[in-house]
Protein backbone atom coordinates (compact mmCIF):
# COMPACT_ATOMS: atom_id res chain seq x y z
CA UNK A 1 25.05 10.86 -108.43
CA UNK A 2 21.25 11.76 -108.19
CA UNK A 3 20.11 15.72 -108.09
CA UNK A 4 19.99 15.59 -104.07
CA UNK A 5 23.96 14.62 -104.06
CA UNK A 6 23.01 10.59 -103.16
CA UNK A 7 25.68 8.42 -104.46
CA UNK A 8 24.98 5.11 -105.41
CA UNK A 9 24.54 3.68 -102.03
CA UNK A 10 21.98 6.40 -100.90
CA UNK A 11 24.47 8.90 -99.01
CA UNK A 12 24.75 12.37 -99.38
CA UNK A 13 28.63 13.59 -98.98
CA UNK A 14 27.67 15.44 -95.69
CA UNK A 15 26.07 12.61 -94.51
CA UNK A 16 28.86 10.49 -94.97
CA UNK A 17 31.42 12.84 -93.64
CA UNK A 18 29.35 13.31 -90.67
CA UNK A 19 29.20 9.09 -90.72
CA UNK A 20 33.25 9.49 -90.91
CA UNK A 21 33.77 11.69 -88.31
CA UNK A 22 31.81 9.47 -86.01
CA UNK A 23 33.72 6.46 -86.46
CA UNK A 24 36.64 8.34 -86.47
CA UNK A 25 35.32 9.14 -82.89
CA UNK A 26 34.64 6.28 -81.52
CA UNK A 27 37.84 4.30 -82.63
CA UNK A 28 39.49 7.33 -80.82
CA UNK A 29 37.76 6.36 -77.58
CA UNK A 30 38.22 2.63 -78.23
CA UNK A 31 41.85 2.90 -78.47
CA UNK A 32 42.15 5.87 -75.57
CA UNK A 33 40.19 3.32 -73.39
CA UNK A 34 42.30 0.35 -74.54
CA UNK A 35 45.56 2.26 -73.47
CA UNK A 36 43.77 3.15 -69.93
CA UNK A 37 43.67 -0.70 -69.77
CA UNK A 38 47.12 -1.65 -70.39
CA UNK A 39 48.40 1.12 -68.55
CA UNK A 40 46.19 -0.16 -65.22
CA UNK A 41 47.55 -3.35 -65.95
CA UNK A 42 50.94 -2.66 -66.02
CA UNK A 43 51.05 -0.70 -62.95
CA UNK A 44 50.42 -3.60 -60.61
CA UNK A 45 53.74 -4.41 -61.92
CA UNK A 46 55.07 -1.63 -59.68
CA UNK A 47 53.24 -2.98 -56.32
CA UNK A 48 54.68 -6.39 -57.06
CA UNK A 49 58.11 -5.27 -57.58
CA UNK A 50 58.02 -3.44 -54.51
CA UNK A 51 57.10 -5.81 -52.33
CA UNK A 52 59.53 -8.69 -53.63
CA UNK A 53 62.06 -6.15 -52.57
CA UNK A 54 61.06 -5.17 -49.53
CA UNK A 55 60.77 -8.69 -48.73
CA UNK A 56 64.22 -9.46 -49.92
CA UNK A 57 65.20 -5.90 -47.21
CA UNK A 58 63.20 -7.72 -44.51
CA UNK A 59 65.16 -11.10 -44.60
CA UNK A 60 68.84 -9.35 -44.89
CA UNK A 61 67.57 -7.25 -42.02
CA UNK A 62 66.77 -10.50 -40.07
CA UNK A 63 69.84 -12.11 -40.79
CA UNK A 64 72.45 -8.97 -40.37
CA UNK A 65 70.48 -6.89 -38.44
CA UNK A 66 70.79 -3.67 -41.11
CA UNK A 67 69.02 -3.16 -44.64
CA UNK A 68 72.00 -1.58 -45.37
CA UNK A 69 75.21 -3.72 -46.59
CA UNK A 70 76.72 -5.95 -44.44
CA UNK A 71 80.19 -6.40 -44.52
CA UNK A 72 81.29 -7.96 -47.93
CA UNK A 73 77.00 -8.57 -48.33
CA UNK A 74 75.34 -5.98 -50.15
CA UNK A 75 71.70 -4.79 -49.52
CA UNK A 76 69.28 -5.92 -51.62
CA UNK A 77 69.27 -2.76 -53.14
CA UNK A 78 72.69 -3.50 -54.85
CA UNK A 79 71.61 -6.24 -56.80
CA UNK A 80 71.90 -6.10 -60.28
CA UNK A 81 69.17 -4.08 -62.02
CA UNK A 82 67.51 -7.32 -63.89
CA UNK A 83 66.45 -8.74 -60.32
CA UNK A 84 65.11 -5.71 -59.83
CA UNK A 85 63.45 -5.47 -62.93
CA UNK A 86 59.21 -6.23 -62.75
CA UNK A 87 57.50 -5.59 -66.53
CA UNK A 88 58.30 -1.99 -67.20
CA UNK A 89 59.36 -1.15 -63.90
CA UNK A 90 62.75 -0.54 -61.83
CA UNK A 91 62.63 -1.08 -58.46
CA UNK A 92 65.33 0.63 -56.36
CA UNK A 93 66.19 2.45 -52.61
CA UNK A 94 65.44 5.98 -53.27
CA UNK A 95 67.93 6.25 -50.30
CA UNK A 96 70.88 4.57 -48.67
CA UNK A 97 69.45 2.09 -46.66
CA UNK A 98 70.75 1.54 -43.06
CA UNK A 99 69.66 -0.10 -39.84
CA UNK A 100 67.02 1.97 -39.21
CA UNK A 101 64.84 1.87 -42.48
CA UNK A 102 65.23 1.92 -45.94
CA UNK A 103 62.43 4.08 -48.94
CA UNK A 104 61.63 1.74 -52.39
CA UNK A 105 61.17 3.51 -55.60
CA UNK A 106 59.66 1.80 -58.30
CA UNK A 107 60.28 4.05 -61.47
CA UNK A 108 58.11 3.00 -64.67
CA UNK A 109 59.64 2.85 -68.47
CA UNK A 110 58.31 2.24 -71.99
CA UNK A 111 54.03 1.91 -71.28
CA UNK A 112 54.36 3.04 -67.85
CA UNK A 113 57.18 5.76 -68.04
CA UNK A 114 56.32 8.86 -65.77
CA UNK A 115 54.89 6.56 -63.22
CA UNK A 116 56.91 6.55 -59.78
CA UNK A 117 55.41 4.49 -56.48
CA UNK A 118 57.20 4.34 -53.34
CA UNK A 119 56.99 2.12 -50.20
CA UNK A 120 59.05 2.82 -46.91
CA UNK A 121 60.28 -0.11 -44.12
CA UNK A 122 57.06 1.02 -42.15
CA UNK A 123 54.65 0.32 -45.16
CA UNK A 124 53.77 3.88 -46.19
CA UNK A 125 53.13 3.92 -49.50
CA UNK A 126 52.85 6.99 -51.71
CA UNK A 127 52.45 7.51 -55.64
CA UNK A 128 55.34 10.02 -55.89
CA UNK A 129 54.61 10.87 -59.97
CA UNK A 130 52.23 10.14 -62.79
CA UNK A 131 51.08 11.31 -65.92
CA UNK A 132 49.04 14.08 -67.14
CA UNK A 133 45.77 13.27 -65.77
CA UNK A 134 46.34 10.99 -63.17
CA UNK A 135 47.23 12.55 -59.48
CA UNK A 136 49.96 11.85 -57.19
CA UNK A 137 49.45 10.88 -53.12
CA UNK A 138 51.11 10.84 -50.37
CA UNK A 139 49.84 8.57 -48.54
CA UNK A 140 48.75 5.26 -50.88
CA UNK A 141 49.35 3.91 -54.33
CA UNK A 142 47.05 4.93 -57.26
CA UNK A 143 46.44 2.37 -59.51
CA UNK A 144 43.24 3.13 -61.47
CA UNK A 145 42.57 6.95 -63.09
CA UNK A 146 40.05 8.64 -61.77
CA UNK A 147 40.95 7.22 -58.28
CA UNK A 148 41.51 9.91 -55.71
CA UNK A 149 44.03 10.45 -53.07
């Protein structure tokens, strides 16, 4: 070390703490962004699970004329949890379903947990819960943070 505090490679210790601190920074944001990524991916998850299953409530309604059971058939909503399964998300009825509509809820785990969507026999779609940061609406699905209701 010289008499100005240079190591061999010409840095001063500030100077490479400083240099430190900035990576340190930027692989912060890096990974912070990455997780925003996966977590927007993952969410479509949700609107494709829901609308499997409210296709699935639209044909038992056209056959029996209820989304509810039918007899010895059960509603779609009875099916066993892996058919209802869609990446890290759960789709199920919020609500017993009967003839004259049914409410999805599509609950997130694992990447996704805290995440809940919802879609109703009309259409109406609302993002019921999220996480910290990202807000909730009534009245449509958010998908993206940032995006408001």
């Amino acid at each position: 070390m010289d008499a100005h505090g240079r190591g061999a490679g010409g840095f001063t210790r500030p100077g490479a703490v400083i240099a430190l601190a900035l990576l340190a920074a930027v692989t912060e944001l890096v990974v912070v962004s990455y997780q925003a990524g996966v977590v927007g991916n993952q969410l479509g998850d949700a609107a494709d699970g829901l609308f499997a299953l409210q296709e699935r409530m639209e044909r038992h309604f056209q056959t029996f004329r209820t989304y509810g059971a039918a007899g010895t058939v059960p509603s779609p909503c009875q099916a066993d949890e892996a058919t209802r399964r869609f990446g890290d998300f759960v789709v199920s009825c919020a609500s017993s379903p009967g003839a004259a509509g049914y409410l999805l809820r599509a609950e997130g785990f694992g990447v996704v947990a805290g995440f809940v969507f919802t879609l109703d026999h009309s259409g109406r779609q609302a993002t019921v819960d999220a996480r910290s940061g990202w807000p909730t609406c009534p009245s449509r699905w958010i998908m993206v943070k940032g995006e408001a209701c």
